[in-house]
C-alpha atoms as a PDB file:
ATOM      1  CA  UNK A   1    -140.875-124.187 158.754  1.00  0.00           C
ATOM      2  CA  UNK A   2    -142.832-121.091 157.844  1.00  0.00           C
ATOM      3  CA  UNK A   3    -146.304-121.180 156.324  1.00  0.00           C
ATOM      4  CA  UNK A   4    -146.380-119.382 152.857  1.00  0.00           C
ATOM      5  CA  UNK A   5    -148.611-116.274 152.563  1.00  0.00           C
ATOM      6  CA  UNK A   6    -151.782-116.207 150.957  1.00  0.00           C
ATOM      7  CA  UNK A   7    -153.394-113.396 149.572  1.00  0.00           C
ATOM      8  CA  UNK A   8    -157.836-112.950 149.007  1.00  0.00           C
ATOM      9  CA  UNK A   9    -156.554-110.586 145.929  1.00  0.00           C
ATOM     10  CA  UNK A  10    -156.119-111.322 142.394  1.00  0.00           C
ATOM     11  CA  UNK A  11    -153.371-110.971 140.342  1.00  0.00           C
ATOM     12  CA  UNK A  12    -151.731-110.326 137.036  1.00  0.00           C
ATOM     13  CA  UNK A  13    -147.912-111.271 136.774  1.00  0.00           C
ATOM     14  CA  UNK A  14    -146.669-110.461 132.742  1.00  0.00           C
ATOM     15  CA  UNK A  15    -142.901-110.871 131.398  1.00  0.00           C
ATOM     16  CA  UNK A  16    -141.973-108.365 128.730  1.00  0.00           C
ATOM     17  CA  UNK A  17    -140.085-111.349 126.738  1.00  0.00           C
ATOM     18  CA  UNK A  18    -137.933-110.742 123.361  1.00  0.00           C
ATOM     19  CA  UNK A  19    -136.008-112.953 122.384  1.00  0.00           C
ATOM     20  CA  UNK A  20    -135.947-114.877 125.372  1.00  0.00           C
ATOM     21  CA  UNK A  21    -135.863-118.545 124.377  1.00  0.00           C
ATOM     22  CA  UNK A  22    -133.046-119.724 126.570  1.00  0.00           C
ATOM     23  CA  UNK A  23    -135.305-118.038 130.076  1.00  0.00           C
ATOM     24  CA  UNK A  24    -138.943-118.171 129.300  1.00  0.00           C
ATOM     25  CA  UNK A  25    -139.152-121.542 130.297  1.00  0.00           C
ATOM     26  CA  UNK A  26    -137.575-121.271 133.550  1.00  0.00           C
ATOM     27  CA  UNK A  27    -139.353-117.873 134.086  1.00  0.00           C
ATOM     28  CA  UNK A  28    -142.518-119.103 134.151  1.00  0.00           C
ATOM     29  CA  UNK A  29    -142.392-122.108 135.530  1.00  0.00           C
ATOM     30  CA  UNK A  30    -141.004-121.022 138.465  1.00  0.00           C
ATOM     31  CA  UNK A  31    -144.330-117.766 138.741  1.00  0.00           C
ATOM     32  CA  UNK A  32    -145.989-120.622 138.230  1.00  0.00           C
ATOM     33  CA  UNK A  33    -144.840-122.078 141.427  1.00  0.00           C
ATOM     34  CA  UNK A  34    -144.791-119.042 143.238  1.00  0.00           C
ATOM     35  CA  UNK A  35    -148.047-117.680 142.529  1.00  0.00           C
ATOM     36  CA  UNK A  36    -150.290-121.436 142.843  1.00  0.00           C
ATOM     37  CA  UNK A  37    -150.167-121.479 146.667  1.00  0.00           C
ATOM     38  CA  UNK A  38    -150.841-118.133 147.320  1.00  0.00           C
ATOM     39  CA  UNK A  39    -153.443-117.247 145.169  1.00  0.00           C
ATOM     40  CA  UNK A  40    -156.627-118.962 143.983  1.00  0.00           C
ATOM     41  CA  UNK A  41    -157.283-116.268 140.769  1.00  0.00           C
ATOM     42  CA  UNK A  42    -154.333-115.114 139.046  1.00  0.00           C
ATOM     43  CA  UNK A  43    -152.659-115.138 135.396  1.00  0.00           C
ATOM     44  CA  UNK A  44    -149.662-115.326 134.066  1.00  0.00           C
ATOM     45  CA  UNK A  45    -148.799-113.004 130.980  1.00  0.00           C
ATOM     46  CA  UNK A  46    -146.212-113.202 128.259  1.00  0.00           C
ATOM     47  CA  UNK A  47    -145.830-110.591 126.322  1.00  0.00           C
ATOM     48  CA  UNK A  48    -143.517-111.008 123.531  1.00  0.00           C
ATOM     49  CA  UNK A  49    -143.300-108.309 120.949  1.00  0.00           C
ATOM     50  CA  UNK A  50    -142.138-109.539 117.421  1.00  0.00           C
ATOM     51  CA  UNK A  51    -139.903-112.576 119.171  1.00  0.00           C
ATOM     52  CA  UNK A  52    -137.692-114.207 116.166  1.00  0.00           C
ATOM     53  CA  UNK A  53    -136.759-116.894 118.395  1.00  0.00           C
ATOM     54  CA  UNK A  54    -137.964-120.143 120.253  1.00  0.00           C
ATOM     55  CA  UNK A  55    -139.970-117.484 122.693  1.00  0.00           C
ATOM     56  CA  UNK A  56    -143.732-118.023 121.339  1.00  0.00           C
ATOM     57  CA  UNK A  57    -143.239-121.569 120.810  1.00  0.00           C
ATOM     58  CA  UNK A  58    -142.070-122.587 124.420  1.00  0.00           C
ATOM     59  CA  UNK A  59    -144.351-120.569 126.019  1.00  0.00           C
ATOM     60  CA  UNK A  60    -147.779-122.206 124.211  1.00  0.00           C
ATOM     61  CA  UNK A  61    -146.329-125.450 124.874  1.00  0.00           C
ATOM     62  CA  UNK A  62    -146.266-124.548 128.689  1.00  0.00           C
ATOM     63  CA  UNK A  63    -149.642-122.921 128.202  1.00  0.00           C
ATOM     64  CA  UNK A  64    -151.069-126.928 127.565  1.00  0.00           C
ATOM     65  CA  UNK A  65    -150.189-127.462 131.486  1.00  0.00           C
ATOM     66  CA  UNK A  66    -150.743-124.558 133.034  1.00  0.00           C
ATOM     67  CA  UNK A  67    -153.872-122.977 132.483  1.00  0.00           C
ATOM     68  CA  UNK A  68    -153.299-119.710 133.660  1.00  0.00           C
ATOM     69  CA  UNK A  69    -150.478-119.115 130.901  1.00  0.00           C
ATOM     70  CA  UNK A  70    -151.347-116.356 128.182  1.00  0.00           C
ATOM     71  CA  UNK A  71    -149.279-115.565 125.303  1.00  0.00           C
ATOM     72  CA  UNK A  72    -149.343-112.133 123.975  1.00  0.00           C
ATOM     73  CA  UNK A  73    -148.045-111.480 120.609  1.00  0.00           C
ATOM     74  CA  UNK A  74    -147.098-108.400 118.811  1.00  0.00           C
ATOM     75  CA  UNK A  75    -145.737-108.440 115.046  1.00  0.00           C
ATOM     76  CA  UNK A  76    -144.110-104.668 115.050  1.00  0.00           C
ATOM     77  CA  UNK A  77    -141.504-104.507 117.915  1.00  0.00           C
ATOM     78  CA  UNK A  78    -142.769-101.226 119.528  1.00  0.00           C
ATOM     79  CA  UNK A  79    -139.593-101.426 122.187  1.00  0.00           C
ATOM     80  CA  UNK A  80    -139.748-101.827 125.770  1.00  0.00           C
ATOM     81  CA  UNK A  81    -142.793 -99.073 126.276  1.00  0.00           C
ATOM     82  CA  UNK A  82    -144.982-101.220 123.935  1.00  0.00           C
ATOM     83  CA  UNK A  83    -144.542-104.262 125.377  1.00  0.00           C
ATOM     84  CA  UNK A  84    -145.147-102.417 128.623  1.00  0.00           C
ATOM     85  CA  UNK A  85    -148.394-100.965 127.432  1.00  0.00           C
ATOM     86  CA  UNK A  86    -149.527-104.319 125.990  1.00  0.00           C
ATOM     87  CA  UNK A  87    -149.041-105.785 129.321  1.00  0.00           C
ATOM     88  CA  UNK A  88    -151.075-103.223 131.969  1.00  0.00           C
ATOM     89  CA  UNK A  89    -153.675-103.023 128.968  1.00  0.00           C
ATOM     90  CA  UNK A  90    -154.366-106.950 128.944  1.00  0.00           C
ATOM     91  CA  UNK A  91    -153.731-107.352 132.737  1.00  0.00           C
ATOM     92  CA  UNK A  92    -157.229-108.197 134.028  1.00  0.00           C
ATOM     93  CA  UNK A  93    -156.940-108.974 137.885  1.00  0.00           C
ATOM     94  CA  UNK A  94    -156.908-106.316 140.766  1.00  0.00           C
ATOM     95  CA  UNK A  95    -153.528-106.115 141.072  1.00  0.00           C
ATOM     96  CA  UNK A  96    -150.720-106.462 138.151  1.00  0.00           C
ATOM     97  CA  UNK A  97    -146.964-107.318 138.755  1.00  0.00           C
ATOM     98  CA  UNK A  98    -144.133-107.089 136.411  1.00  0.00           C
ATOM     99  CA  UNK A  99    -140.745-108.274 135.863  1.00  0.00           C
ATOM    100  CA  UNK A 100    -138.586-108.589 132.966  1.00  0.00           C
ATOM    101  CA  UNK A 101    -138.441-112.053 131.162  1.00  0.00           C
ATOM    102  CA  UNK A 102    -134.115-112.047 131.571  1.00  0.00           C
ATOM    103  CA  UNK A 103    -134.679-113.682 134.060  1.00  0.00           C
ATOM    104  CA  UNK A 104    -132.231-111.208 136.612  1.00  0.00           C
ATOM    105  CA  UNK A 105    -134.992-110.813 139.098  1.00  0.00           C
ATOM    106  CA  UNK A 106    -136.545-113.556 141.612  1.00  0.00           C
ATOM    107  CA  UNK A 107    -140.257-113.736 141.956  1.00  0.00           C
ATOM    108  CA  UNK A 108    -140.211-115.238 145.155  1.00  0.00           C
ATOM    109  CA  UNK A 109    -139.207-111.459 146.491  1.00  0.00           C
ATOM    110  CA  UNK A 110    -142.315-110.465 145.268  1.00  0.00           C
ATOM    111  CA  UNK A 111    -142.971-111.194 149.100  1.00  0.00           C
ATOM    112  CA  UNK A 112    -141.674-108.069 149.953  1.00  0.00           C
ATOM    113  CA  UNK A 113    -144.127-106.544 147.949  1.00  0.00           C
ATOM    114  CA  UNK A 114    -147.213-107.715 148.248  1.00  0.00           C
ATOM    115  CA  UNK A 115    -147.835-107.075 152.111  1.00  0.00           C
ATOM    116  CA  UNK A 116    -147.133-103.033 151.495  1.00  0.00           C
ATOM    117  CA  UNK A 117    -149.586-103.116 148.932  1.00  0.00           C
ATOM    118  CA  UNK A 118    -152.083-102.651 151.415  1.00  0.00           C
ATOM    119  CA  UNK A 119    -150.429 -99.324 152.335  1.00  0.00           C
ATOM    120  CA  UNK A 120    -148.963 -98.147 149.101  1.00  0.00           C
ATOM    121  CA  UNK A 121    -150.798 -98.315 145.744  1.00  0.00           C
ATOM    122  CA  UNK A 122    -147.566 -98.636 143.945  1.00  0.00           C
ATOM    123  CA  UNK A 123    -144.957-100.868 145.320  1.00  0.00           C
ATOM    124  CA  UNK A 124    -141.089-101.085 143.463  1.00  0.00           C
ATOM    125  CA  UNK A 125    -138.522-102.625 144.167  1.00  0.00           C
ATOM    126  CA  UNK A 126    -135.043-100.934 143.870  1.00  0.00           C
ATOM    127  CA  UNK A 127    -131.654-103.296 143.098  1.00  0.00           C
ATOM    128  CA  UNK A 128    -129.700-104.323 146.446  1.00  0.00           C
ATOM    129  CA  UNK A 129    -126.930-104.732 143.807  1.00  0.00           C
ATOM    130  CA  UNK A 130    -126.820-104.252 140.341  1.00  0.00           C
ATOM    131  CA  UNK A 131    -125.251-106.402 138.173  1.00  0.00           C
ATOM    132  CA  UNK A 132    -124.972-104.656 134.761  1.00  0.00           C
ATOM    133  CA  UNK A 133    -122.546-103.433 132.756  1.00  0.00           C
ATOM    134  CA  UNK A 134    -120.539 -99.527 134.429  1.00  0.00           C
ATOM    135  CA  UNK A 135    -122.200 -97.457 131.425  1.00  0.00           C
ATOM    136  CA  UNK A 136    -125.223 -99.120 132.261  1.00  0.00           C
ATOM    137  CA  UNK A 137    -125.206 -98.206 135.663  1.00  0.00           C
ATOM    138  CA  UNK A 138    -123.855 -94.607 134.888  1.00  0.00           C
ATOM    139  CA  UNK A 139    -127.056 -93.913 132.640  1.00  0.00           C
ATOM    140  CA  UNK A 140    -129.308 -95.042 135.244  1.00  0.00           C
ATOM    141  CA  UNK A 141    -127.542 -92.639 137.330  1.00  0.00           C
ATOM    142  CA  UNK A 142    -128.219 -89.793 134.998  1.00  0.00           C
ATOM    143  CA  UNK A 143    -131.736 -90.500 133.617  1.00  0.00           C
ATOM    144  CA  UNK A 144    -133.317 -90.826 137.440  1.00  0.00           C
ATOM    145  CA  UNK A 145    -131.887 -87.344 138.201  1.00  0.00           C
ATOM    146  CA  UNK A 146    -132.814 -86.032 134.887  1.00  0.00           C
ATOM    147  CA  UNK A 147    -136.890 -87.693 135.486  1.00  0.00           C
ATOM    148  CA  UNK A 148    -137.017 -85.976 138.812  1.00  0.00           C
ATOM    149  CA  UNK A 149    -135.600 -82.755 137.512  1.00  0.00           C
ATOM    150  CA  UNK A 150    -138.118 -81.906 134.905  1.00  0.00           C
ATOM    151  CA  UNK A 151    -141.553 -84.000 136.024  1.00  0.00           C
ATOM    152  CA  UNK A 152    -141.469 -82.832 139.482  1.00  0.00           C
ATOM    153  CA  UNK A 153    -140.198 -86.277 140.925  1.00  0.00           C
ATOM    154  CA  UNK A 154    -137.486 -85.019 143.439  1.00  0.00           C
ATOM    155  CA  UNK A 155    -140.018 -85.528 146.300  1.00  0.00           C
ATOM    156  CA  UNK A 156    -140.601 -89.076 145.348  1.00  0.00           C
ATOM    157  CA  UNK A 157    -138.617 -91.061 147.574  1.00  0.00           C
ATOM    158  CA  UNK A 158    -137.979 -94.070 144.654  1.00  0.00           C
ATOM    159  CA  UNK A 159    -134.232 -94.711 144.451  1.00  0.00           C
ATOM    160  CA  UNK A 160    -134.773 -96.152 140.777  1.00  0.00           C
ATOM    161  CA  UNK A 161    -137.109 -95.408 138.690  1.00  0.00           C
ATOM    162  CA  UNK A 162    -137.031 -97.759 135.946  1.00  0.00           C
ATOM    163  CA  UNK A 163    -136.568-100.886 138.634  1.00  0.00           C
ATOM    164  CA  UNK A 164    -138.544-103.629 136.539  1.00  0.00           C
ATOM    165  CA  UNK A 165    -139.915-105.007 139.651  1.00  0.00           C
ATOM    166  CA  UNK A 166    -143.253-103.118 140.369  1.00  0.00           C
ATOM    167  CA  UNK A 167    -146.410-103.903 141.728  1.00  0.00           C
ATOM    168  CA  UNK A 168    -149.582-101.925 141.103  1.00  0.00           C
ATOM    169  CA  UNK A 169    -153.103-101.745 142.438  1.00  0.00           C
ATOM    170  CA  UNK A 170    -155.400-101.864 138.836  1.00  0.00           C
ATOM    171  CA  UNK A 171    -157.008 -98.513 139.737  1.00  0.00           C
ATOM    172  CA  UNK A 172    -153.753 -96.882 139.408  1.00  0.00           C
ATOM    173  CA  UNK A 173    -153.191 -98.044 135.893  1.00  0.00           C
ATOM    174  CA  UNK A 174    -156.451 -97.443 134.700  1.00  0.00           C
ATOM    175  CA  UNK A 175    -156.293 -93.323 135.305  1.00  0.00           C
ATOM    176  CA  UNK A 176    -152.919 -93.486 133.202  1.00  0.00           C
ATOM    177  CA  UNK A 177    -153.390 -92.279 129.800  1.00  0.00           C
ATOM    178  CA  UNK A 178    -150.455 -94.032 127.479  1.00  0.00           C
ATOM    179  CA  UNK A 179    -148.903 -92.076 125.022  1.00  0.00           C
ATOM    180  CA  UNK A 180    -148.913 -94.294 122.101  1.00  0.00           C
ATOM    181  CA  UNK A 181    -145.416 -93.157 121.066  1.00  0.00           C
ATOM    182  CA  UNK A 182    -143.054 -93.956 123.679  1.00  0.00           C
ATOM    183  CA  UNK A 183    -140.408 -96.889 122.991  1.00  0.00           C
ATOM    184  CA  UNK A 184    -138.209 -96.721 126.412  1.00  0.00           C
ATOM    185  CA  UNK A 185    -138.342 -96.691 130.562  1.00  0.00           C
ATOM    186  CA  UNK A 186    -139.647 -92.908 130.075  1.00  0.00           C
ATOM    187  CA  UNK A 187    -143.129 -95.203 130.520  1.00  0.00           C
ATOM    188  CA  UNK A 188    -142.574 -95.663 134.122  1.00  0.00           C
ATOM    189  CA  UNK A 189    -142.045 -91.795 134.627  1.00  0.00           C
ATOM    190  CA  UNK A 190    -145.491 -91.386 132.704  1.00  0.00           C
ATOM    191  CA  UNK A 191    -146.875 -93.591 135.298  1.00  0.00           C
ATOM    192  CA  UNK A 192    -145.155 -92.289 138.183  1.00  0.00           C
ATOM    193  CA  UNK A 193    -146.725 -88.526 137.038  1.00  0.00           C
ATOM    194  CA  UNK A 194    -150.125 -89.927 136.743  1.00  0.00           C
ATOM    195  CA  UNK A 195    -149.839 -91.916 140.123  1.00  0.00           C
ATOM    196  CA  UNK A 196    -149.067 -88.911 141.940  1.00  0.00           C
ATOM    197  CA  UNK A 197    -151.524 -86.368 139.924  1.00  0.00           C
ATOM    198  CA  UNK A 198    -153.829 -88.334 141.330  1.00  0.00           C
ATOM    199  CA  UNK A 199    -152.782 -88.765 144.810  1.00  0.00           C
ATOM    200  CA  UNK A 200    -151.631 -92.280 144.627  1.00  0.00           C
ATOM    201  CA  UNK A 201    -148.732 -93.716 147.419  1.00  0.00           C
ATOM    202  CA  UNK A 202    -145.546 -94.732 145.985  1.00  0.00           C
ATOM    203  CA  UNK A 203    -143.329 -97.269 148.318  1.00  0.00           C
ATOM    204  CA  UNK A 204    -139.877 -99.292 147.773  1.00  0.00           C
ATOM    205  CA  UNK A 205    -138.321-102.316 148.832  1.00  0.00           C
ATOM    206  CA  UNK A 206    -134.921-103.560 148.328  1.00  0.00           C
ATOM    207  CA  UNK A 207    -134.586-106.447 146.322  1.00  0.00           C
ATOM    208  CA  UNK A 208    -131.803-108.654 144.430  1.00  0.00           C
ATOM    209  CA  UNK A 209    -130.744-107.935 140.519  1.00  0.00           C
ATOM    210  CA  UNK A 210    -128.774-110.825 139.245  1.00  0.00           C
ATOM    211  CA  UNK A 211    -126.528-110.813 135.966  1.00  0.00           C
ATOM    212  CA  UNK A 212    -127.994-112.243 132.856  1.00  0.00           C
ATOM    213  CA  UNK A 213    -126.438-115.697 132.333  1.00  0.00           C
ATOM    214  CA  UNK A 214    -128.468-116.530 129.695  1.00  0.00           C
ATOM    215  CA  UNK A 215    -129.580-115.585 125.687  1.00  0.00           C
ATOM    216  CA  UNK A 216    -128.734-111.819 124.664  1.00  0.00           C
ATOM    217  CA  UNK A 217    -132.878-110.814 125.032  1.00  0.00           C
ATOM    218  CA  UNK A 218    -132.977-106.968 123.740  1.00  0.00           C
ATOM    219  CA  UNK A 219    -129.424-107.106 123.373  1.00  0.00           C
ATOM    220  CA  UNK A 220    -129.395-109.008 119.999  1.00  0.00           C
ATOM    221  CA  UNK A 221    -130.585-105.441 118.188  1.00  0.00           C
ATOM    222  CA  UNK A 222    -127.073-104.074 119.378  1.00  0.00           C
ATOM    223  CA  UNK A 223    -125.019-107.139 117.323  1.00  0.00           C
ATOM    224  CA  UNK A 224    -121.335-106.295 116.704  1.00  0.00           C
ATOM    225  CA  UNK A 225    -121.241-102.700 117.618  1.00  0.00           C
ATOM    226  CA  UNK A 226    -119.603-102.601 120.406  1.00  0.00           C
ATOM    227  CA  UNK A 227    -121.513-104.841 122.439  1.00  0.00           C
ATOM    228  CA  UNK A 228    -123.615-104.355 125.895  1.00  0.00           C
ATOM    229  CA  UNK A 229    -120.953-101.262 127.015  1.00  0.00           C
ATOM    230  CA  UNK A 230    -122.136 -98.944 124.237  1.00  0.00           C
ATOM    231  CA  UNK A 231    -125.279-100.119 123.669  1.00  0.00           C
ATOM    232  CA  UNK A 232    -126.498 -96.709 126.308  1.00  0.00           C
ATOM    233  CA  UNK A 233    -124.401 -94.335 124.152  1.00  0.00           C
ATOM    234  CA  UNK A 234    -125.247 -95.403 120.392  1.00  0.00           C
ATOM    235  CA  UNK A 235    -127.027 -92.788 119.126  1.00  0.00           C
ATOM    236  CA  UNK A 236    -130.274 -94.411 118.116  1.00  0.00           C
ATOM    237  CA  UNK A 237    -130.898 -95.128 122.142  1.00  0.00           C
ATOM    238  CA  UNK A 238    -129.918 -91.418 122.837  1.00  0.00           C
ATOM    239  CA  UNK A 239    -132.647 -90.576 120.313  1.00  0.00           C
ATOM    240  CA  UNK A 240    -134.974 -91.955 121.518  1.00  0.00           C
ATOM    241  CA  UNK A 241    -134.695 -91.181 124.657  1.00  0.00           C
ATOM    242  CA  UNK A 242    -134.699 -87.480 123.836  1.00  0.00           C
ATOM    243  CA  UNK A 243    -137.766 -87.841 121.931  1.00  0.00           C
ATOM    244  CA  UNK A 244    -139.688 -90.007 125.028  1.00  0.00           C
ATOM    245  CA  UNK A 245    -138.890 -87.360 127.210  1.00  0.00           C
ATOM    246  CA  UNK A 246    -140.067 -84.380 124.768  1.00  0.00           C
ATOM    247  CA  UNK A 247    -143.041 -86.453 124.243  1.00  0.00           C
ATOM    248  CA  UNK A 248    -144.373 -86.651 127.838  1.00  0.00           C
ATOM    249  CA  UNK A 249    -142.851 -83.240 128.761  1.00  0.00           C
ATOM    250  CA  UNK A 250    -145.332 -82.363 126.003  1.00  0.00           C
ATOM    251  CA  UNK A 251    -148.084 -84.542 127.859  1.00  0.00           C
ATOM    252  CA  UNK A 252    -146.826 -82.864 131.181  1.00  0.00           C
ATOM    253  CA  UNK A 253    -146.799 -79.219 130.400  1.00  0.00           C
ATOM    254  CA  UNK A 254    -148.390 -78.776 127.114  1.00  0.00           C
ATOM    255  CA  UNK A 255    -151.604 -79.740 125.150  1.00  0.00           C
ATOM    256  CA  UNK A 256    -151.060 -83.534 123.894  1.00  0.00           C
ATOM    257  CA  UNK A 257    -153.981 -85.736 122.997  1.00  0.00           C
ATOM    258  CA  UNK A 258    -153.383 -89.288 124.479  1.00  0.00           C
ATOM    259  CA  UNK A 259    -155.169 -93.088 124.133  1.00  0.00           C
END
């Protein structure tokens, strides 16, 4: 039988959770698991930005047994970027992990991770597999070539940028300066940029990417239009896209004042 790792770092695990009432539970219970054996300081963070559901509720009754449980609440849903930024700014340990609180991702991989962390400052995982829907998969495509085509990226040898599996060393989220505006993955580009502005290492693991068999999460803003297929070509996502990636070109190449 092999002896679990253990690790003299601390660390910050948070779940980007809306609308997640039918996986919270399960999702941190089982970091919870994960993370007691193999580290004596760490916290578990979830951040749930304007939930409507069960979310908040489930997750302060689990915060009654397990200490190191931490809701985060905000009451304006500021989309995936803002509950991004509200995670990395309340993340207090040396290093922070994320995942998404769907609950398509295993934490136990985080193995993978951890030991290249003392090589890498950023370590991401990139999707074995990925089960999600072909438009899905098709705008993934697209938006990775597009990030490396206009921040400079096509050196970075990251096979997905928007994998939400990533583990950072603090340092390198503390030099990031967060546009306050941005709603979608364009965040992890900003961080990328930053990272390698200032001469941070960037590695990648492969890891699994199951399919959602559980709750509608994010999903429940698309309702009846056409379901999870077209939610990547309505033209409110497109939008804001666009405007993301105007904004941190902006940052990038221009004069932009950031917080």
């Amino acid at each position: 039988m092999m002896s679990t790792m253990t690790f003299n770092k601390s660390i910050s695990v948070f779940f980007p959770a809306y609308n997640e009432e039918e996986n919270i539970r399960d999702v941190v219970l089982e970091a919870n698991e994960y993370l007691k054996p193999r580290f004596e300081d760490y916290e578990i963070l979830v951040i749930s930005c304007a939930s409507t559901d069960r979310t908040n509720a489930i997750t302060l009754e689990l915060a009654k047994s397990i200490p190191q449980l931490s809701l985060v609440t905000k009451d304006v849903n500021t989309g995936y970027a803002g509950s991004l930024r509200t995670g990395f700014l309340n993340a207090s340990k040396e290093l922070i992990f994320y995942t998404d609180g769907d609950h398509q991702f295993d934490i136990k991989e985080l193995d993978k991770l951890l030991p290249l962390i003392e090589k890498y400052d950023i370590v991401t995982g990139h999707k074995i597999k990925r089960n999600d829907p072909l438009m899905r998969l098709w705008m993934s495509w697209l938006y990775n070539r597009v990030m490396r085509l206009l921040f400079g990226l096509r050196g970075l040898k990251v096979k997905d940028v928007n994998c939400a599996f990533k583990l950072y060393k603090r340092e390198v989220i503390k030099k990031v300066n967060f546009l306050p505006n941005l709603t979608q993955g364009v965040i992890n580009t900003e961080i990328y940029v930053s990272a390698l502005q200032n001469g941070y290492k960037i590695g990648e693991v492969p890891v699994n990417h199951y399919s959602r068999t559980k709750g509608s999460g994010g999903d429940a803003e698309i309702g009846p239009r056409g379901g999870r297929f077209f939610a990547f070509v309505r033209p409110v996502i497109i939008w804001r896209f666009l405007k993301d990636t105007f904004y941190l070109w902006r940052k990038v190449y221009g004069r932009t004042k950031q917080v």
